[in-house]
Structure formats: structure tokens, C-alpha cells
Protein backbone atom coordinates (compact mmCIF):
# COMPACT_ATOMS: atom_id res chain seq x y z
CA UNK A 1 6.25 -43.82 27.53
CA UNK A 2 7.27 -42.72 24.21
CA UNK A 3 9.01 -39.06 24.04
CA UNK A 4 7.32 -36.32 22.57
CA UNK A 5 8.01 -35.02 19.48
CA UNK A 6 10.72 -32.14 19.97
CA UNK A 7 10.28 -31.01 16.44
CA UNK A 8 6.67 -29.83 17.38
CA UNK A 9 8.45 -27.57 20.14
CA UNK A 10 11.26 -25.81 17.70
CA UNK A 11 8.81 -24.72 15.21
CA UNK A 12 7.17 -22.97 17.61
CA UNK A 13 10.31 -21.17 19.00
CA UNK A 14 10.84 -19.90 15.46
CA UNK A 15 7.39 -18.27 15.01
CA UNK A 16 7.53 -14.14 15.57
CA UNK A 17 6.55 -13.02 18.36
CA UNK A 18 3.68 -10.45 18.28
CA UNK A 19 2.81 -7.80 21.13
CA UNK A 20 -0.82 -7.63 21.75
CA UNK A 21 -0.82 -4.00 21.26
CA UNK A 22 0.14 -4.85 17.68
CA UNK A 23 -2.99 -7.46 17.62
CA UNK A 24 -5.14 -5.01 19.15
CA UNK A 25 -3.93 -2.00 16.39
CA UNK A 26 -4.91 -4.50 13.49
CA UNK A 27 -8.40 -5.39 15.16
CA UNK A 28 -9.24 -2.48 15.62
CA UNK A 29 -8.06 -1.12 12.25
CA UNK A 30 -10.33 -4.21 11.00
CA UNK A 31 -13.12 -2.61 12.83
CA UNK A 32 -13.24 0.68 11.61
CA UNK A 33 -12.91 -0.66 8.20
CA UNK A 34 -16.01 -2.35 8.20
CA UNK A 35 -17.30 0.30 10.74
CA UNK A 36 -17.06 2.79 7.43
CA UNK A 37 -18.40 0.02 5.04
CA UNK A 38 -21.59 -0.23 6.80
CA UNK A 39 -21.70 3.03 7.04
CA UNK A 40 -21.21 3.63 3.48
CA UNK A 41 -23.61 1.23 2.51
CA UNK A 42 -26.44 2.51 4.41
CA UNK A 43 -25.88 6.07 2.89
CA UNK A 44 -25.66 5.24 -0.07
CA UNK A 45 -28.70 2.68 -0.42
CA UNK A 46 -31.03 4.42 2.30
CA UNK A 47 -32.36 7.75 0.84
CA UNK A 48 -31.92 10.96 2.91
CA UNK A 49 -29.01 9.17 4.78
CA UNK A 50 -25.97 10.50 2.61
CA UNK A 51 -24.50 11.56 5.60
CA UNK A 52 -24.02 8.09 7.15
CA UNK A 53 -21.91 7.41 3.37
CA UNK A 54 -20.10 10.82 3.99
CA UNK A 55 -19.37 9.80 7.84
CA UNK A 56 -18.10 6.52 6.67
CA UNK A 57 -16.10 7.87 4.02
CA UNK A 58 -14.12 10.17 6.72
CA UNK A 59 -14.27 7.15 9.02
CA UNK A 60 -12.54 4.96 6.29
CA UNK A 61 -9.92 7.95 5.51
CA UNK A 62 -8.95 8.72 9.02
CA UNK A 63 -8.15 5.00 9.35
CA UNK A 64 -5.98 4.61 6.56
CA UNK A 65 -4.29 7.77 7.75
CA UNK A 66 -3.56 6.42 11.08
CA UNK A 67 -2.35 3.29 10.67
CA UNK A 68 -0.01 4.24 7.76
CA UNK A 69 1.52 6.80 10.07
CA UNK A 70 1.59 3.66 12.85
CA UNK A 71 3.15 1.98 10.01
CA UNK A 72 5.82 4.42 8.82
CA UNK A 73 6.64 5.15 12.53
CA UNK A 74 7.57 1.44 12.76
CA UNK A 75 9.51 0.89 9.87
CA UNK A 76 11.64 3.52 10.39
CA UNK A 77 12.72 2.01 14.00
CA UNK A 78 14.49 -0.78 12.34
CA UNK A 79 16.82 1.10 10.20
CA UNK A 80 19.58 -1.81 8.28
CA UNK A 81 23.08 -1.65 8.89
């Protein structure tokens, strides 16, 4: 029997490490970007629906607005030396 490959091991030592709360932030900032997309889309196309575009636009603001305070909260936790 031949040995494996060790290189195939080390590269995957070196990858970052992310927490799944971190995945689960991005999906679910993913998802209520194209949550307010769809919503746009349909208010804006679908007479007598502009409140579906003006939901989706508040969806879409509140989202940014959270996860760049998620963001700004983070970066300021690893402060340089």
C-alpha cells in the first residue's frame, strides 16, 4: 500500500475556519436579498401592487443595515497591534 498524499492533508489545515453562525448570517443575508428583489419586481411590474416594491425596498434596506452593523461590530474586535 502506497501512502497517501500528506500534501492533500496540510492544505486543508491552512484553510480558515468558519463558524456556522457566520454561514448562517450570510445565507440568510442572501435570502433577504432576493426576498426584496422579488418583491420589488412584483411591485413594480404587477399594477396596484406598489406596496410589495415599497415592502421590498425596506426589506432590502433593513438588510444592508444589519449586516453592516454585524460587520462593523466584527472588525472592530480584531483591533492590530
Amino acid at each position: 500500500m502506497s501512502k497517501p498524499d500528506q500534501s492533500l492533508f496540510t492544505a486543508r489545515a491552512h484553510r480558515p475556519h468558519r463558524r456556522p453562525k457566520d454561514v448562517l448570517t450570510m445565507a440568510l443575508f442572501l435570502f433577504l436579498i432576493l426576498v426584496a428583489i422579488v418583491l420589488g419586481l412584483i411591485g413594480a411590474v404587477a399594477e396596484g401592487l406598489t406596496y410589495l416594491l415599497i415592502i421590498g425596498i425596506v426589506v432590502f434596506v433593513a438588510d444592508l443595515v444589519l449586516f453592516g452593523r454585524r460587520w462593523s461590530r466584527r472588525s472592530h474586535r480584531h483591533l492590530l497591534r
